[in-house]
N, C-alpha and C. Protein backbone atom coordinates (compact mmCIF):
# COMPACT_ATOMS: atom_id res chain seq x y z
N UNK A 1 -9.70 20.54 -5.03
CA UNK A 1 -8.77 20.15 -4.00
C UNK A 1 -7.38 20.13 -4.61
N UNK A 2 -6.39 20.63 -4.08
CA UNK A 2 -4.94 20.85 -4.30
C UNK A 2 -4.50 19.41 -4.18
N UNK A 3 -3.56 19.11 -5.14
CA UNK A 3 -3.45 17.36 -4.70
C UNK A 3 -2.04 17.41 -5.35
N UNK A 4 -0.66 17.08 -4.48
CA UNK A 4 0.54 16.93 -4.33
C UNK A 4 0.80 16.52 -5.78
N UNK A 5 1.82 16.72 -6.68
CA UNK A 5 2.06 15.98 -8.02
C UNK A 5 2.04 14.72 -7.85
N UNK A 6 3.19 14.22 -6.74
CA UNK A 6 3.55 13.04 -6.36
C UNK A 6 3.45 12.64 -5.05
N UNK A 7 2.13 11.89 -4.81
CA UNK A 7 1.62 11.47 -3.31
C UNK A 7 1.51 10.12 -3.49
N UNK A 8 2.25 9.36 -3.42
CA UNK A 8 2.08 7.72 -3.00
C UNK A 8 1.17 7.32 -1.90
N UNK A 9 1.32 8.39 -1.13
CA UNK A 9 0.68 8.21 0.67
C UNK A 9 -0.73 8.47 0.40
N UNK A 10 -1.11 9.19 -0.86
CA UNK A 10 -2.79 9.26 -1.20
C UNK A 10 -2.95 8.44 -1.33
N UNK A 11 -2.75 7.60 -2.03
CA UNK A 11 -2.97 6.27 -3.21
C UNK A 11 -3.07 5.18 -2.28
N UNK A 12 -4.34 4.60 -1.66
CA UNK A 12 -4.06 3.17 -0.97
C UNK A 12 -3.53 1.92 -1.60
N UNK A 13 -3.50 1.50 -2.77
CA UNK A 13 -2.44 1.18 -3.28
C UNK A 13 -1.34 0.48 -3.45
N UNK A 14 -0.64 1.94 -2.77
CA UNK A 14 0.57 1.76 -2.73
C UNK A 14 1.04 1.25 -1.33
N UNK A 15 -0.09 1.50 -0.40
CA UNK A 15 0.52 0.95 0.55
C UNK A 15 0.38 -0.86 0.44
N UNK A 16 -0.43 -1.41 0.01
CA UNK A 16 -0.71 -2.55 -0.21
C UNK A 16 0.31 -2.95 -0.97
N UNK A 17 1.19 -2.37 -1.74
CA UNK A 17 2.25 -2.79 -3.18
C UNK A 17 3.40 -2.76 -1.91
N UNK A 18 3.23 -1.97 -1.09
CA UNK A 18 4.43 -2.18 0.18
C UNK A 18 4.41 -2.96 1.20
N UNK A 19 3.01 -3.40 1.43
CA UNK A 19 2.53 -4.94 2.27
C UNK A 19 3.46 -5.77 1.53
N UNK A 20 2.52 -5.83 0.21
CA UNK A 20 2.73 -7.21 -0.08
C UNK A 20 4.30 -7.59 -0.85
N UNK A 21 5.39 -6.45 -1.01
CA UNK A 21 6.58 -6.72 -0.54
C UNK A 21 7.20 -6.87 0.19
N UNK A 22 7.08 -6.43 1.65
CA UNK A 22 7.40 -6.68 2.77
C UNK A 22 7.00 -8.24 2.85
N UNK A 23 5.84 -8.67 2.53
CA UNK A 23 5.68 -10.06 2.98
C UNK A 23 6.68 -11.26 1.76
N UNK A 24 7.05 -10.67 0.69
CA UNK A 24 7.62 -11.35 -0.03
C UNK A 24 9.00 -11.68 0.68
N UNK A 25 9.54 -10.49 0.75
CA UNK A 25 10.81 -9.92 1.51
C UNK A 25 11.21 -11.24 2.50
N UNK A 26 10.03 -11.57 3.50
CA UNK A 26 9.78 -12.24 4.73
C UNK A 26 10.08 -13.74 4.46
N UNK A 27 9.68 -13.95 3.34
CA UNK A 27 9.89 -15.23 3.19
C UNK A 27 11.24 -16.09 3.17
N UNK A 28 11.11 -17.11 3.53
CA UNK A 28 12.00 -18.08 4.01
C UNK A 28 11.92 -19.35 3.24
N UNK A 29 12.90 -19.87 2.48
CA UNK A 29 13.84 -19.21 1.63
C UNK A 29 13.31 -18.30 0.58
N UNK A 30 14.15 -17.80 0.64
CA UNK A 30 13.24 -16.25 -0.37
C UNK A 30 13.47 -16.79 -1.92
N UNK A 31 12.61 -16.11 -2.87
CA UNK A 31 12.32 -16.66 -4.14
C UNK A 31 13.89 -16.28 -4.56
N UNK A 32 13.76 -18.22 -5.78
CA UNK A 32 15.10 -17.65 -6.34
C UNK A 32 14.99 -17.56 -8.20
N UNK A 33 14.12 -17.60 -8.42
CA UNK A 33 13.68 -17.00 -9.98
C UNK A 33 12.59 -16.33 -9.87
N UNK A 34 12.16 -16.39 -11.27
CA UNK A 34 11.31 -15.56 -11.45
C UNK A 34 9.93 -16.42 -11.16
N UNK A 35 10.10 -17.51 -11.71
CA UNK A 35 8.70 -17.97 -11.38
C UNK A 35 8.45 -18.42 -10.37
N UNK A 36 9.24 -18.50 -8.95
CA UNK A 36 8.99 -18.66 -7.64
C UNK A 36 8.66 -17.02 -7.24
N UNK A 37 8.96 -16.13 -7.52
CA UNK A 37 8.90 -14.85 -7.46
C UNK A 37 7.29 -14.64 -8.18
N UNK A 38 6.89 -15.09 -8.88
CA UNK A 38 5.61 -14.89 -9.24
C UNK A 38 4.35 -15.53 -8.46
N UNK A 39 5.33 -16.82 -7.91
CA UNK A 39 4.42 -17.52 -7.00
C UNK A 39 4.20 -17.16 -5.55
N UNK A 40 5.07 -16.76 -5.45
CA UNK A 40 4.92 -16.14 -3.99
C UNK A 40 4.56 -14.92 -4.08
N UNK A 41 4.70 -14.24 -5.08
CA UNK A 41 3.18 -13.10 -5.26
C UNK A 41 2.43 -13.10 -5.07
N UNK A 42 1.81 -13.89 -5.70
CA UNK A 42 0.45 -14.11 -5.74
C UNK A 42 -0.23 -15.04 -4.47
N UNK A 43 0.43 -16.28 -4.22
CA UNK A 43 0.29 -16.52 -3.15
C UNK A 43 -0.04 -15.63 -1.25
N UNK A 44 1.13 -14.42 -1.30
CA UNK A 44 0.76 -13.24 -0.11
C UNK A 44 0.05 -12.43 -1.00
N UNK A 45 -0.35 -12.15 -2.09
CA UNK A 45 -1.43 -11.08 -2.11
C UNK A 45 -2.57 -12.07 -1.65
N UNK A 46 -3.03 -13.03 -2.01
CA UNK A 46 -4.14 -13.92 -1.22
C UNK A 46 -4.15 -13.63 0.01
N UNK A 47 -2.73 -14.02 0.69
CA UNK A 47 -2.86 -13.87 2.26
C UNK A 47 -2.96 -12.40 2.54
N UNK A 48 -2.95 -11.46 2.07
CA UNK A 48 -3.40 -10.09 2.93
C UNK A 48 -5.31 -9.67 3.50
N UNK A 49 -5.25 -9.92 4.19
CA UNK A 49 -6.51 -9.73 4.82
C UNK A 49 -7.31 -8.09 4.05
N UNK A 50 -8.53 -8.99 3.88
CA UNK A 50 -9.69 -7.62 3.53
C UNK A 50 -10.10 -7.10 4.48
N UNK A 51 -9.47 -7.01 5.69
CA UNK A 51 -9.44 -6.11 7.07
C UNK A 51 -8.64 -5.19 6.66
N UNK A 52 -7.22 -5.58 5.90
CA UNK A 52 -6.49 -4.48 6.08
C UNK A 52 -6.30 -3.26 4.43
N UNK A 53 -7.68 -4.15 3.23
CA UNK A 53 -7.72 -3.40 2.47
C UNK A 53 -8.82 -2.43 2.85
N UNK A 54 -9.64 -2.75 3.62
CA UNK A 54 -10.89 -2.09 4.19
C UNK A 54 -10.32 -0.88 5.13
N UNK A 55 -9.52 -1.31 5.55
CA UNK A 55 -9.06 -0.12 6.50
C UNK A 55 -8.54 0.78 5.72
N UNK A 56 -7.89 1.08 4.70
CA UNK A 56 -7.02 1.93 3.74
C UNK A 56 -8.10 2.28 3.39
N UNK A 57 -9.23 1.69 2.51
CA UNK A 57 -10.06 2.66 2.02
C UNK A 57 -11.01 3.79 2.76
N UNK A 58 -11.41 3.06 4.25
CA UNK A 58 -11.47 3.68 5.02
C UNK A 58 -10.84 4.37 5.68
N UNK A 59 -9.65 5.25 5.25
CA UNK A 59 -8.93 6.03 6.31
C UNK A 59 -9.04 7.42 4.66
N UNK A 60 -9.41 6.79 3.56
CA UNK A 60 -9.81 8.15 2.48
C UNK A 60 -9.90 9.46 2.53
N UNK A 61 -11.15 9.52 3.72
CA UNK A 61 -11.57 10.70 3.78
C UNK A 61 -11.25 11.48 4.74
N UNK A 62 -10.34 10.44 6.31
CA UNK A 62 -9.27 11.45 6.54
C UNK A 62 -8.11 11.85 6.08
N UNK A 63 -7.44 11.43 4.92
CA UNK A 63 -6.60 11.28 4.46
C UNK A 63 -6.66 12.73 3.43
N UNK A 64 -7.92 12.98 3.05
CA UNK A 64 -8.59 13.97 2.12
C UNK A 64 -8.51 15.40 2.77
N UNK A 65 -9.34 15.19 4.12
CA UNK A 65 -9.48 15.78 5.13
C UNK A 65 -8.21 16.41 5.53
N UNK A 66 -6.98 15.62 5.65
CA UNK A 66 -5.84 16.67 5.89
C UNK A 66 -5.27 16.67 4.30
N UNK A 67 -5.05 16.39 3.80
CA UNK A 67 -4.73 17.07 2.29
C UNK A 67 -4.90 18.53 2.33
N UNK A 68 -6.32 18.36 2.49
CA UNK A 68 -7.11 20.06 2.80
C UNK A 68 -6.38 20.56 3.51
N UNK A 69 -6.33 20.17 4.70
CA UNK A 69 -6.26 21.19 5.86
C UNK A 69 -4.59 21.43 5.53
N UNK A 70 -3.68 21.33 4.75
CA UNK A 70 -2.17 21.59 4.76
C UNK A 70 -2.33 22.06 3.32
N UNK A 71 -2.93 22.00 2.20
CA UNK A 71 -3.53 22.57 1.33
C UNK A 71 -2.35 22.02 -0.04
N UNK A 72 -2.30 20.70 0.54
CA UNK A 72 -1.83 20.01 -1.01
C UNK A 72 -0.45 19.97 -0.27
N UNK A 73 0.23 20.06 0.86
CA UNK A 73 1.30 19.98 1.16
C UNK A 73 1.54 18.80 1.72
N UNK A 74 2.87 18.64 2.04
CA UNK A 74 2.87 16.84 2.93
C UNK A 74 1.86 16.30 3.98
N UNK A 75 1.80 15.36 3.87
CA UNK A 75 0.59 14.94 4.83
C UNK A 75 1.76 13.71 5.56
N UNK A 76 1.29 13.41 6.84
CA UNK A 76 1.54 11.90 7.64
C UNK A 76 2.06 11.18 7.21
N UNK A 77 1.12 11.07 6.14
CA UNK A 77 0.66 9.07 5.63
C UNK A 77 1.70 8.83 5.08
């Protein structure tokens, strides 16, 4: 299978590394060092639901599926 040099959008991952900044992002008052910044890491990676890591891994093999079908070229995701 032809597979892009650089595909972030393969990699489920990365979309999760973009959840769980967005949810950092969100916060109110937002971290102001580092070790509130570590805490509220870890804290929203807890809160992300295994609904929505289940779904990424499950979307794989369409994800594979058009890889193919554009033959290593941009995909959607």
């Amino acid at each position: 299978m032809e597979w892009p040099a650089c595909s972030p959008d393969m990699n489920p991952i990365e979309h999760v590394w973009g959840a769980l900044g967005r949810r950092v992002a969100g916060r109110q008052p937002p971290p102001q060092s580092l070790q509130e910044l570590e805490r509220a890491l870890l804290e929203e990676w807890d809160r992300i639901p295994q609904l929505v890591i289940n779904s990424l891994i499950d979307s794989m093999p369409q994800r594979c599926s058009t890889l193919l079908a554009v033959r290593g070229n941009h995909t959607p995701y």
